[in-house]
N, C-alpha and C. Protein backbone atom coordinates (compact mmCIF):
# COMPACT_ATOMS: atom_id res chain seq x y z
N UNK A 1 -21.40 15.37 0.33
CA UNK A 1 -19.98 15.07 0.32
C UNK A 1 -19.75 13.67 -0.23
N UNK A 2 -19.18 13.40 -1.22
CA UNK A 2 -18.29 12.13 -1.51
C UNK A 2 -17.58 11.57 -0.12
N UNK A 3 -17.83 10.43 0.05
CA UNK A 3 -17.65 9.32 0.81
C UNK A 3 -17.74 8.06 0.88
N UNK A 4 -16.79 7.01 1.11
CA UNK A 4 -16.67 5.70 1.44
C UNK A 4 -16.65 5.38 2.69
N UNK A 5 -16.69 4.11 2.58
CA UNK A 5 -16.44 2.88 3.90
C UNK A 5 -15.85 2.15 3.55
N UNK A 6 -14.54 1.67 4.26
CA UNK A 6 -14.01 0.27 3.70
C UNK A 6 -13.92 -0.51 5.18
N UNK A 7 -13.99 -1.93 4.91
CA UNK A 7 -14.17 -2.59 6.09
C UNK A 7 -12.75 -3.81 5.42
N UNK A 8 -11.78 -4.03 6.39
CA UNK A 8 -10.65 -4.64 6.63
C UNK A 8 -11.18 -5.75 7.50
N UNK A 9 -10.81 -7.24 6.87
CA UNK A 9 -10.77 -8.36 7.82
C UNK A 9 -9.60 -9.13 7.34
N UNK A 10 -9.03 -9.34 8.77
CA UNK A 10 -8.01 -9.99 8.43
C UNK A 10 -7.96 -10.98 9.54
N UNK A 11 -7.35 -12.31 8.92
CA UNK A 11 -7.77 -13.58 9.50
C UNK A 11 -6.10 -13.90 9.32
N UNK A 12 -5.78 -14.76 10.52
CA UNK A 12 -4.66 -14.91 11.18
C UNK A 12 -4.95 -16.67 11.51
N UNK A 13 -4.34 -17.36 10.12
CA UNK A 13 -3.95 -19.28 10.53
C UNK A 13 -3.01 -19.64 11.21
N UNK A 14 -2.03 -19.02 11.60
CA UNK A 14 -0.92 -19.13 12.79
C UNK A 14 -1.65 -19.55 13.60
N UNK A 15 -0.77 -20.20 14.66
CA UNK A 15 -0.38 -20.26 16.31
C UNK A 15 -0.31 -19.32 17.22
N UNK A 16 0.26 -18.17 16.46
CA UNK A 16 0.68 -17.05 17.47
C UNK A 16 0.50 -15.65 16.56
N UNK A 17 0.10 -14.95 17.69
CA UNK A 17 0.02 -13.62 16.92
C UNK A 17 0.57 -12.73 16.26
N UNK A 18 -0.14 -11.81 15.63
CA UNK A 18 0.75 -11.36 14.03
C UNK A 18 -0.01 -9.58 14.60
N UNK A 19 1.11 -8.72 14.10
CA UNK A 19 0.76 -7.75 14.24
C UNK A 19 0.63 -7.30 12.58
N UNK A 20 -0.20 -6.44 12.31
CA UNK A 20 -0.84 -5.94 10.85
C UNK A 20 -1.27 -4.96 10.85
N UNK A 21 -0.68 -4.27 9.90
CA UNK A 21 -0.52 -2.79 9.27
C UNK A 21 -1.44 -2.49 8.11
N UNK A 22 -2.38 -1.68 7.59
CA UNK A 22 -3.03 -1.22 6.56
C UNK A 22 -2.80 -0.15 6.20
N UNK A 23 -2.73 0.00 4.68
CA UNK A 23 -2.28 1.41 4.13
C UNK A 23 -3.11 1.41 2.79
N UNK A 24 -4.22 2.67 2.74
CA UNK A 24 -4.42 2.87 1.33
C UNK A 24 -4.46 4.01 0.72
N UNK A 25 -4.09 3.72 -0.53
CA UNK A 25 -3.75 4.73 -1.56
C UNK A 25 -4.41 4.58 -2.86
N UNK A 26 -4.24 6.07 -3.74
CA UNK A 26 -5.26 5.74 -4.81
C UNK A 26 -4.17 5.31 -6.02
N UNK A 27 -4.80 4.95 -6.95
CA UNK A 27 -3.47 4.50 -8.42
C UNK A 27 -3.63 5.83 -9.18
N UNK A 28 -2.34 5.96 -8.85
CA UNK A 28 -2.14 7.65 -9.86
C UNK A 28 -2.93 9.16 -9.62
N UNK A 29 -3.21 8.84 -8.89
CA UNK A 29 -4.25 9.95 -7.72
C UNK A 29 -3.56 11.50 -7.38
N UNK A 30 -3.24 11.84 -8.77
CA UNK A 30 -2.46 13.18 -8.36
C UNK A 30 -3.74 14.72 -8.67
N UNK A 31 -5.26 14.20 -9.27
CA UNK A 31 -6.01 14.79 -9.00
C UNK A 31 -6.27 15.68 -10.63
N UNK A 32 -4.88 15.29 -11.25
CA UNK A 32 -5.09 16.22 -12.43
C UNK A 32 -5.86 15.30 -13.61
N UNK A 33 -6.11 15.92 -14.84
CA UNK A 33 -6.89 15.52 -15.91
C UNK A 33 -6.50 13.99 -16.63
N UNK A 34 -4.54 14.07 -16.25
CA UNK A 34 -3.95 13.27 -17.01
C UNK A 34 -3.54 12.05 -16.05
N UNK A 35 -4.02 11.66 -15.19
CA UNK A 35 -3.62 10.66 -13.64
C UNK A 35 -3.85 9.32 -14.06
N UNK A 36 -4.04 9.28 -15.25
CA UNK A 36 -4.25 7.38 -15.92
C UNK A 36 -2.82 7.33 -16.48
N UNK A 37 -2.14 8.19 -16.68
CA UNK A 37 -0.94 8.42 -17.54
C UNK A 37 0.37 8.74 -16.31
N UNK A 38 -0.21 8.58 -14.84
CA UNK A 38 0.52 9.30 -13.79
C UNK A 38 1.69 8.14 -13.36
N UNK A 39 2.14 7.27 -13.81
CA UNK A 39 3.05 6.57 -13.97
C UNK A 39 3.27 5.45 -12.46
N UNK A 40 3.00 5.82 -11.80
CA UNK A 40 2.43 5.14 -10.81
C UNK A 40 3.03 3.35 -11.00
N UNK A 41 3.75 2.43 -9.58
CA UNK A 41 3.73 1.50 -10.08
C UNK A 41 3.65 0.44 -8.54
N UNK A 42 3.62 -0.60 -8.42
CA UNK A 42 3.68 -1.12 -6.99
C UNK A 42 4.71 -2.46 -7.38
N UNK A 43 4.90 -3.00 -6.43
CA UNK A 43 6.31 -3.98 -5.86
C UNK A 43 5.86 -4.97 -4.93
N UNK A 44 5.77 -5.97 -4.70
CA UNK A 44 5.54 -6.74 -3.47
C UNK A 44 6.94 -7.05 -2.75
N UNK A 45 6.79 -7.26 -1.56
CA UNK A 45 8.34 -7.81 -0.93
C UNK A 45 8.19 -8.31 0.20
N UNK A 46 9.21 -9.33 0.81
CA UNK A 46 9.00 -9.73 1.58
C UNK A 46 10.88 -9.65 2.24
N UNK A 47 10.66 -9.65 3.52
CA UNK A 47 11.81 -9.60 4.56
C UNK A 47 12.09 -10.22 5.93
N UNK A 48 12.74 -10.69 6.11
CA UNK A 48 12.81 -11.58 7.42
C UNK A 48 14.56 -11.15 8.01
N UNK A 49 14.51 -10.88 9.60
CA UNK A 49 14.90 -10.66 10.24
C UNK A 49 15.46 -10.80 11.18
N UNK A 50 16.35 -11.23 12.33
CA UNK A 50 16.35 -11.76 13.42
C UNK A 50 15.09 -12.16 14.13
N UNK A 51 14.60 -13.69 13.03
CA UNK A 51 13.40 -14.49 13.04
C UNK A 51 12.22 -13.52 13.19
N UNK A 52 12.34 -12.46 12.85
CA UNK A 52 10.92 -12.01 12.49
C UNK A 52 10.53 -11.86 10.74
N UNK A 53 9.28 -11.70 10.63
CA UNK A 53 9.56 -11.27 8.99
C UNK A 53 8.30 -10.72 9.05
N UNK A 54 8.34 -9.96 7.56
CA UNK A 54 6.75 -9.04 6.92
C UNK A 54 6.84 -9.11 5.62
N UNK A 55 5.86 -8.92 5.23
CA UNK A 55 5.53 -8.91 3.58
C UNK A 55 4.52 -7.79 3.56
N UNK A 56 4.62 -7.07 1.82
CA UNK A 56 3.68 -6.34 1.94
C UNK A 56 3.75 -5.67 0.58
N UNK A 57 3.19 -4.35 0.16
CA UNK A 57 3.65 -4.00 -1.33
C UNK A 57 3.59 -3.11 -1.39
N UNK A 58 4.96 -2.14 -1.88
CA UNK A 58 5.60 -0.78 -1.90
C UNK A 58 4.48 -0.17 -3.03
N UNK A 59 3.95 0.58 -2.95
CA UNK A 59 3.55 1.58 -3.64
C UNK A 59 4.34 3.15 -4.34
N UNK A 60 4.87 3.05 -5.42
CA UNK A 60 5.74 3.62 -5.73
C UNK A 60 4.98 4.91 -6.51
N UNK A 61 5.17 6.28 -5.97
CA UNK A 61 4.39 7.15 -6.73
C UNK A 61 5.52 8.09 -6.73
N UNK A 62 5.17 8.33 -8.41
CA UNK A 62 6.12 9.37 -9.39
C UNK A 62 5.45 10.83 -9.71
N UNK A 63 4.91 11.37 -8.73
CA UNK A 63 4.74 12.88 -8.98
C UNK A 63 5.65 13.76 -9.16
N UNK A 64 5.55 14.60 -9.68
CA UNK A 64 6.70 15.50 -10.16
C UNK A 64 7.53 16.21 -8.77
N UNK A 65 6.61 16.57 -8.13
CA UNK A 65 6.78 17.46 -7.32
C UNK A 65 7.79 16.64 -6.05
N UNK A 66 6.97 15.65 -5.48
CA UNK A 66 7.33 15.03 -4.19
C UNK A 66 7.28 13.30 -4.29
N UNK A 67 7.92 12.47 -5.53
CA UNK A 67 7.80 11.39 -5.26
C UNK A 67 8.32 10.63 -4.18
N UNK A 68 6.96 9.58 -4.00
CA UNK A 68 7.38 8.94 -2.46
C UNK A 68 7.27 6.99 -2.70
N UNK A 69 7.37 6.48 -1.65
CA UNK A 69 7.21 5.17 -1.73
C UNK A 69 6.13 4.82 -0.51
């Protein structure tokens, strides 16, 4: 079977603690012949809130069928 490992470290220079989210996805990963051409694009952003805030980067995928963010 095809298989990975990915190992996440994430280091926190604050004072106070940070809650952190991971998300991965492939680039253009729709599986077919033509997926270099799958239009695929990402965004960074950041938002702040009633003094909270996050940053992070939208992954924008254009499949025909079911595009999502």
């Amino acid at each position: 079977l095809p298989v990975a490992v990915f190992v996440w470290d994430i280091e926190n220079n604050n004072d106070y603690a940070l809650d952190v989210s991971i998300m991965f996805t492939m680039v253009n990963g729709s599986g077919h012949k033509d997926d270099k051409s799958g239009g695929h694009w990402n965004e960074p952003f950041h938002l702040e809130k009633d003094g909270e805030s996050v940053s992070g980067v939208l992954l924008h995928h254009q499949t025909p069928i079911n595009p999502y963010t």
